[in-house]
N, C-alpha and C. Protein backbone atom coordinates (compact mmCIF):
# COMPACT_ATOMS: atom_id res chain seq x y z
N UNK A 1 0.84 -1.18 0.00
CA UNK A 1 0.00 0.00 0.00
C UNK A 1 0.88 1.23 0.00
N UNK A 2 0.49 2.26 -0.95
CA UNK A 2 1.39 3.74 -1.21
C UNK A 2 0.79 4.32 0.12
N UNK A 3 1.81 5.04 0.94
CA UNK A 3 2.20 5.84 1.84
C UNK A 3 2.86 6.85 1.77
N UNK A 4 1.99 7.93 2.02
CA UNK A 4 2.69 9.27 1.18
C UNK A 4 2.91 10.04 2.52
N UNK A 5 4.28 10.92 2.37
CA UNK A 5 4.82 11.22 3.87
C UNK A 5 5.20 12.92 3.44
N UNK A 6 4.89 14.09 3.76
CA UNK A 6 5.20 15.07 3.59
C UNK A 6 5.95 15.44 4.76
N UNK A 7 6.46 16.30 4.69
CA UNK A 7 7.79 17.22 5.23
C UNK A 7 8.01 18.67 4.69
N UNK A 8 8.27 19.60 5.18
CA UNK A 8 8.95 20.67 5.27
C UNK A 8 8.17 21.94 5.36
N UNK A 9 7.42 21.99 6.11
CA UNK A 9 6.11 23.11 7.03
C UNK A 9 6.75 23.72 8.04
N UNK A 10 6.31 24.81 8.41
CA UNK A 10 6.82 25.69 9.40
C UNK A 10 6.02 27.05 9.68
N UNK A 11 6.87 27.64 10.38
CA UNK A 11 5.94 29.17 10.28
C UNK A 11 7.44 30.28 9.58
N UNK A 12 6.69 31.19 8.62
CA UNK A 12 7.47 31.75 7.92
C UNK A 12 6.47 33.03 7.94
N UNK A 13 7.72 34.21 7.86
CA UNK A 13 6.81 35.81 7.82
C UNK A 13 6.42 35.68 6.27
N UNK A 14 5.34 36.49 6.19
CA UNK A 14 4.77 36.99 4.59
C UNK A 14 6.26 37.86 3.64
N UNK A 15 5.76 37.14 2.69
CA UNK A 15 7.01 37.25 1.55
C UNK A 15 8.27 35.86 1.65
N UNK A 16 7.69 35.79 2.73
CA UNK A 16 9.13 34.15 2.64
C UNK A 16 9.19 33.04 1.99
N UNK A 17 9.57 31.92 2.07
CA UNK A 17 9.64 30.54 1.18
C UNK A 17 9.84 29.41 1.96
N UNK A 18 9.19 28.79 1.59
CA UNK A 18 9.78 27.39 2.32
C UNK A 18 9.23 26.32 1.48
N UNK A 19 10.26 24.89 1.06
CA UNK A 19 10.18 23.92 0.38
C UNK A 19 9.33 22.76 0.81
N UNK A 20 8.17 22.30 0.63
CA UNK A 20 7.72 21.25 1.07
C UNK A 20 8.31 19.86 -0.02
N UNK A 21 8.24 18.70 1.22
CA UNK A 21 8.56 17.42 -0.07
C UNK A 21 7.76 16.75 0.46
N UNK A 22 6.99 15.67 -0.58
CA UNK A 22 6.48 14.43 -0.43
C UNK A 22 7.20 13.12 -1.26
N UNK A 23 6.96 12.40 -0.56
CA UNK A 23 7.80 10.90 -0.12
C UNK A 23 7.18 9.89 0.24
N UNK A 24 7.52 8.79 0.32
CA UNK A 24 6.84 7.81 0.01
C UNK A 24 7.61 7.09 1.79
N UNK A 25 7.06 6.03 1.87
CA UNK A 25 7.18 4.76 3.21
C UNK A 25 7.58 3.87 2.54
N UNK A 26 8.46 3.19 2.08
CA UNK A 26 8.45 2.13 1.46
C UNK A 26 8.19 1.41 0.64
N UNK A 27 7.91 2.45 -0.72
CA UNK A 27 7.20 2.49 -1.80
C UNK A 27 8.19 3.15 -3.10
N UNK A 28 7.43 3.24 -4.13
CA UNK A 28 7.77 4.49 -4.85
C UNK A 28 6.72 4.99 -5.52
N UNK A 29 7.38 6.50 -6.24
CA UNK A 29 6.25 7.48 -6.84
C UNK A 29 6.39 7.31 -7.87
N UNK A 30 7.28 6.28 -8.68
CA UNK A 30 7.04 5.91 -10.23
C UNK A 30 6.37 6.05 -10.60
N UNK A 31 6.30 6.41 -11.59
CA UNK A 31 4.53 6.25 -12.66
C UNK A 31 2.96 6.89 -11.69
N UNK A 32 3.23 7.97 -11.06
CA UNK A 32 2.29 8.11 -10.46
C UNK A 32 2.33 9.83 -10.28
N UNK A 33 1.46 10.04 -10.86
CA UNK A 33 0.98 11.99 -10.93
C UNK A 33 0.75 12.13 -9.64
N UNK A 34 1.17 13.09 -9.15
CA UNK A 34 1.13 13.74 -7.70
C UNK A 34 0.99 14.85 -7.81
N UNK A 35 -0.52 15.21 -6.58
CA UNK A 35 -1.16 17.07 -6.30
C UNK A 35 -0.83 17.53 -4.97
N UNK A 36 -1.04 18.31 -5.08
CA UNK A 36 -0.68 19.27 -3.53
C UNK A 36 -1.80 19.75 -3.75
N UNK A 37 -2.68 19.41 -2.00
CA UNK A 37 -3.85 20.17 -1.97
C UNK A 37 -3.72 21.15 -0.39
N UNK A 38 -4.48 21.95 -0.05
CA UNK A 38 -4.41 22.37 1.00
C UNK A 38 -5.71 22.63 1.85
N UNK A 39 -5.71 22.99 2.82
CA UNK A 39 -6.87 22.83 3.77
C UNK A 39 -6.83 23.78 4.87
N UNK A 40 -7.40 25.52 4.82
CA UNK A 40 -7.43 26.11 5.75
C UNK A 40 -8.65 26.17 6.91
N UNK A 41 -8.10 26.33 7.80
CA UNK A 41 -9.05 26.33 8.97
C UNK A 41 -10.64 26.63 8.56
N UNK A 42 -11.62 26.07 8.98
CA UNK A 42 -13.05 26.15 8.55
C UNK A 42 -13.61 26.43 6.72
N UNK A 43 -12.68 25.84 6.08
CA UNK A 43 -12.72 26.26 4.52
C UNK A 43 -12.62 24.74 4.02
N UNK A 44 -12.72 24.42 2.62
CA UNK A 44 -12.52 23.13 1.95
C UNK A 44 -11.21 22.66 1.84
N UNK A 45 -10.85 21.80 1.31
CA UNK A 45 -9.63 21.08 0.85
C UNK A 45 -9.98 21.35 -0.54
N UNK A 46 -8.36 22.21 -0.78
CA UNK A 46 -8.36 22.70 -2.45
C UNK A 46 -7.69 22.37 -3.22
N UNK A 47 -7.28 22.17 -4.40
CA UNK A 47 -5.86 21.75 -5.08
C UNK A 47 -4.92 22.99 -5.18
N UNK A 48 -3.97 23.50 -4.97
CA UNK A 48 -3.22 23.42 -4.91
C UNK A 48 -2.11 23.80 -6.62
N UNK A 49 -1.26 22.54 -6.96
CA UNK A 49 -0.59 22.30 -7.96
C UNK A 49 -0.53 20.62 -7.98
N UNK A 50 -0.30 19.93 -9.68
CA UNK A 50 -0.01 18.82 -9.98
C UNK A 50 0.73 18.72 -10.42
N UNK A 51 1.48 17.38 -11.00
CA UNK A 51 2.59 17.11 -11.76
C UNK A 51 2.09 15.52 -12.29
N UNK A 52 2.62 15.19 -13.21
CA UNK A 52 2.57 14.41 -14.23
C UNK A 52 3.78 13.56 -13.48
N UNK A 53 3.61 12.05 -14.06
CA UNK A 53 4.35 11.24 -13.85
C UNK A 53 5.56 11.00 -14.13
N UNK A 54 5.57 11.52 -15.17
CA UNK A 54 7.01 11.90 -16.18
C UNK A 54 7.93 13.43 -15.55
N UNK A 55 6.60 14.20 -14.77
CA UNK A 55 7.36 15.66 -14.22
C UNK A 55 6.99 17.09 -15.82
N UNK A 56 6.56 16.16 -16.79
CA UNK A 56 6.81 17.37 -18.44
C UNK A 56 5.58 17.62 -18.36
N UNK A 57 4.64 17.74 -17.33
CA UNK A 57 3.39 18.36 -17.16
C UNK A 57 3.02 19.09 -15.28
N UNK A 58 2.57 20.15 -15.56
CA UNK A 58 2.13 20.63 -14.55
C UNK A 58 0.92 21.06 -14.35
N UNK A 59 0.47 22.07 -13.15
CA UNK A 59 -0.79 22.76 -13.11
C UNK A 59 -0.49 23.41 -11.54
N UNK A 60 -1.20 24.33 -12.26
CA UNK A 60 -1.57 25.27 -10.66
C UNK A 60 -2.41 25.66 -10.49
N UNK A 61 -3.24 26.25 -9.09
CA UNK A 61 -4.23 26.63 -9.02
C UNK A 61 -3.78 28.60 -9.42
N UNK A 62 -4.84 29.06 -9.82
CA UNK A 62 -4.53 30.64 -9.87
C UNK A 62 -4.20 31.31 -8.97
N UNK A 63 -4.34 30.79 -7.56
CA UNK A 63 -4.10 31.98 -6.45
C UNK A 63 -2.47 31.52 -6.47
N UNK A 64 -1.69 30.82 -6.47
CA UNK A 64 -0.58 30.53 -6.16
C UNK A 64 0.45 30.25 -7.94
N UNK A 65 0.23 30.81 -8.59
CA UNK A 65 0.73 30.98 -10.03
C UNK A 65 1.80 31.73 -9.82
N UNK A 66 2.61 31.87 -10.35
CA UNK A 66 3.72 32.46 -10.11
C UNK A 66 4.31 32.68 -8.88
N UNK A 67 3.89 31.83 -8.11
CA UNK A 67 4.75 31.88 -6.82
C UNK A 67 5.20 30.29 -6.80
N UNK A 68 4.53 29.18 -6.59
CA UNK A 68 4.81 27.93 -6.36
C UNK A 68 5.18 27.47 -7.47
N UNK A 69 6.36 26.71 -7.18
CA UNK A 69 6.47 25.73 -8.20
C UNK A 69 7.00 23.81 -7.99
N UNK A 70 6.07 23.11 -8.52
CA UNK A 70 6.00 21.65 -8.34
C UNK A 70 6.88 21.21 -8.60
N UNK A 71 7.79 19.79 -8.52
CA UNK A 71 8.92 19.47 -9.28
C UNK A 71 8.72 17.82 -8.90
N UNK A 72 9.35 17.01 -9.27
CA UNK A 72 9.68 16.06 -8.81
C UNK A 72 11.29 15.40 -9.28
N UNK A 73 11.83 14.67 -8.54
CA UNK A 73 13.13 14.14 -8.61
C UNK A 73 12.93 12.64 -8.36
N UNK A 74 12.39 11.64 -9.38
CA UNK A 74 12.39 9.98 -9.48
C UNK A 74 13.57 9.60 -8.68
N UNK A 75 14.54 10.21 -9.26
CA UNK A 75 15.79 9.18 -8.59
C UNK A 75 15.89 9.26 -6.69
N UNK A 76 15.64 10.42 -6.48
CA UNK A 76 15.35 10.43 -4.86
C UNK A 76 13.61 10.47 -4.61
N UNK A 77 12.91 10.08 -5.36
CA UNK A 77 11.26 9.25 -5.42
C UNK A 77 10.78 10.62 -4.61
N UNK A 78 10.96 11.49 -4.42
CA UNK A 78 10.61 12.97 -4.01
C UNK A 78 9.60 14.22 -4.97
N UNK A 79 8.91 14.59 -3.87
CA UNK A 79 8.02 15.60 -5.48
C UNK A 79 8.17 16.92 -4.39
N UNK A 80 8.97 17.70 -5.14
CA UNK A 80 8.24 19.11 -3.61
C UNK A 80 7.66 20.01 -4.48
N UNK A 81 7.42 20.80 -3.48
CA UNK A 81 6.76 22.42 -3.78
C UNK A 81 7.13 23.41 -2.99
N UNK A 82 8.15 24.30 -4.27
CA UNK A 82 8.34 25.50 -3.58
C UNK A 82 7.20 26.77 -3.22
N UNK A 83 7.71 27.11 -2.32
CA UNK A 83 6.34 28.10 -1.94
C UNK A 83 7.28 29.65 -2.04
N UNK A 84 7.11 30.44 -2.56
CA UNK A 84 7.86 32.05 -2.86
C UNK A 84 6.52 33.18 -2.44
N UNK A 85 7.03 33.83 -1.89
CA UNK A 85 6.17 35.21 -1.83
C UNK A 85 5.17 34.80 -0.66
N UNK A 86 5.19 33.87 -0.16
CA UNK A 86 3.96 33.44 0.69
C UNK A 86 3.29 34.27 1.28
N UNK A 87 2.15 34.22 1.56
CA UNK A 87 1.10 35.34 2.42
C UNK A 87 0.36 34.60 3.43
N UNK A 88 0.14 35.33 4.26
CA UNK A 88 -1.05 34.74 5.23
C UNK A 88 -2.06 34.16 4.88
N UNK A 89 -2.74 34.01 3.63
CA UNK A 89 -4.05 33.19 3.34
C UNK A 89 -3.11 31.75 2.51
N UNK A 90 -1.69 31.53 2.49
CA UNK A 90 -1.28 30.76 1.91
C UNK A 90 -1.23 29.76 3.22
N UNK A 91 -2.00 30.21 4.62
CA UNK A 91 -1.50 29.38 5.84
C UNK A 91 -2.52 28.33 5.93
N UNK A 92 -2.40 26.76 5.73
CA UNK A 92 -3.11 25.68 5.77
C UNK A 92 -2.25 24.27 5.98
N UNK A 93 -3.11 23.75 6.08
CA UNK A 93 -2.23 21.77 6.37
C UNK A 93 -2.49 21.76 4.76
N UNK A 94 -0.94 21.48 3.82
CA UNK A 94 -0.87 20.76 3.23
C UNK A 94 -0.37 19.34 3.09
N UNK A 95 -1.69 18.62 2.11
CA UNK A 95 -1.33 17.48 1.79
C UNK A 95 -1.38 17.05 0.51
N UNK A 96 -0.07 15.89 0.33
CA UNK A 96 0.00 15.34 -1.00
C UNK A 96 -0.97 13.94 -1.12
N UNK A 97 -0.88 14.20 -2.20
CA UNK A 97 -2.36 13.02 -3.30
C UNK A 97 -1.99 12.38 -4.46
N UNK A 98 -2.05 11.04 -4.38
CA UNK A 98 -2.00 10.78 -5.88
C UNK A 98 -3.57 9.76 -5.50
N UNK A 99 -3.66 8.98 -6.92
CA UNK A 99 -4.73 7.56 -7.08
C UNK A 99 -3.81 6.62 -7.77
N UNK A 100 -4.89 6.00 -7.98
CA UNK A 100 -4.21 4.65 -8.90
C UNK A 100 -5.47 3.99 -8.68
N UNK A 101 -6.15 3.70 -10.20
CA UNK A 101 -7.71 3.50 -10.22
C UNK A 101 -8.54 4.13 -9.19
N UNK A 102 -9.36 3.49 -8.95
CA UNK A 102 -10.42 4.28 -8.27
C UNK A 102 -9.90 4.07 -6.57
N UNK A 103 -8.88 3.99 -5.91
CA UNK A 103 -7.65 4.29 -4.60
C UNK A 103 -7.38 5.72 -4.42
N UNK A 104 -7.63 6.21 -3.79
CA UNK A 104 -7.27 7.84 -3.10
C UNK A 104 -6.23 7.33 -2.24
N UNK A 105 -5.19 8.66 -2.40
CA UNK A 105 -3.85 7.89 -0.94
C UNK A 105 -3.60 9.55 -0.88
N UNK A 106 -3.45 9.54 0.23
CA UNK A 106 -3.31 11.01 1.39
C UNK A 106 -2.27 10.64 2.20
N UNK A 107 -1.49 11.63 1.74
CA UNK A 107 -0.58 12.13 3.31
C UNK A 107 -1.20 12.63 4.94
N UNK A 108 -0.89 12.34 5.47
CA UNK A 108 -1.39 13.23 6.42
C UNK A 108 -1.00 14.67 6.93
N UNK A 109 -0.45 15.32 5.87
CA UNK A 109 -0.53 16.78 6.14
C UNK A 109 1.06 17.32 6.63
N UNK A 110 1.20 18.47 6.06
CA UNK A 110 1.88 19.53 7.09
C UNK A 110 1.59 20.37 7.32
N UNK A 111 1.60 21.77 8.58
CA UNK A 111 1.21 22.58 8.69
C UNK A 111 2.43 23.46 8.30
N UNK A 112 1.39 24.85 7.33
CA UNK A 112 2.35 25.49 6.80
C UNK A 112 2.00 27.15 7.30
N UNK A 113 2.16 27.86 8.14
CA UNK A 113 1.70 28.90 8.60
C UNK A 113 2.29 30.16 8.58
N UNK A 114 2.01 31.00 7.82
CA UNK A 114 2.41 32.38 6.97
C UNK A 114 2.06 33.67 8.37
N UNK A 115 3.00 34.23 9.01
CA UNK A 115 2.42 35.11 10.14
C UNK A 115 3.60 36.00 10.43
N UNK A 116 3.25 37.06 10.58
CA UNK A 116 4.60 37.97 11.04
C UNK A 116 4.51 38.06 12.67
């Protein structure tokens, strides 16, 4: 079973950066498109940005366009997301997502909190 493990949340002032990665338990992310969604306090779980399996496809959501950018690195089975310019409404638990048929697999989150 895919086990998806995120890392690299914190609290950062507005305008700062910080790299999130998702990772796997004993698995890999071969062949498998991976999203970053996020989830602020009393609001939905949103997407975020995707990436393609191969990495030669992306997507973002519009509020975070030109600031984030997705990547992945196969050989260290790693996908992050840089976060640039961050703001206070960028502050939520993100988590990474892929499927594989009709299987949903969730990380359980990092908290990423934008505050001066």
């Amino acid at each position: 079973q895919l086990q998806l493990v995120e890392s690299g949340g914190g609290l950062v002032q507005p305008g700062g950066s910080l790299r999130l990665s998702c990772g796997t338990s004993g698995s890999t992310l071969d062949g498998y498109g991976i999203a970053w969604f996020r989830q602020a306090p009393g609001k939905e779980r949103e997407p975020v940005a995707c990436i393609s399996s191969s990495g030669a496809s992306t997507n973002y959501a519009d509020s975070v366009k030109g600031r984030f950018t997705i990547s992945r690195d196969n050989a260290k089975n790693t996908v992050h997301l840089q976060m640039n310019s961050l703001r206070p409404e960028d502050t939520a638990v993100y988590y990474c997502y892929t499927n594989s048929g009709p299987r949903d697999y969730w990380g359980r989150g990092t908290q990423v909190t934008v505050s001066s």
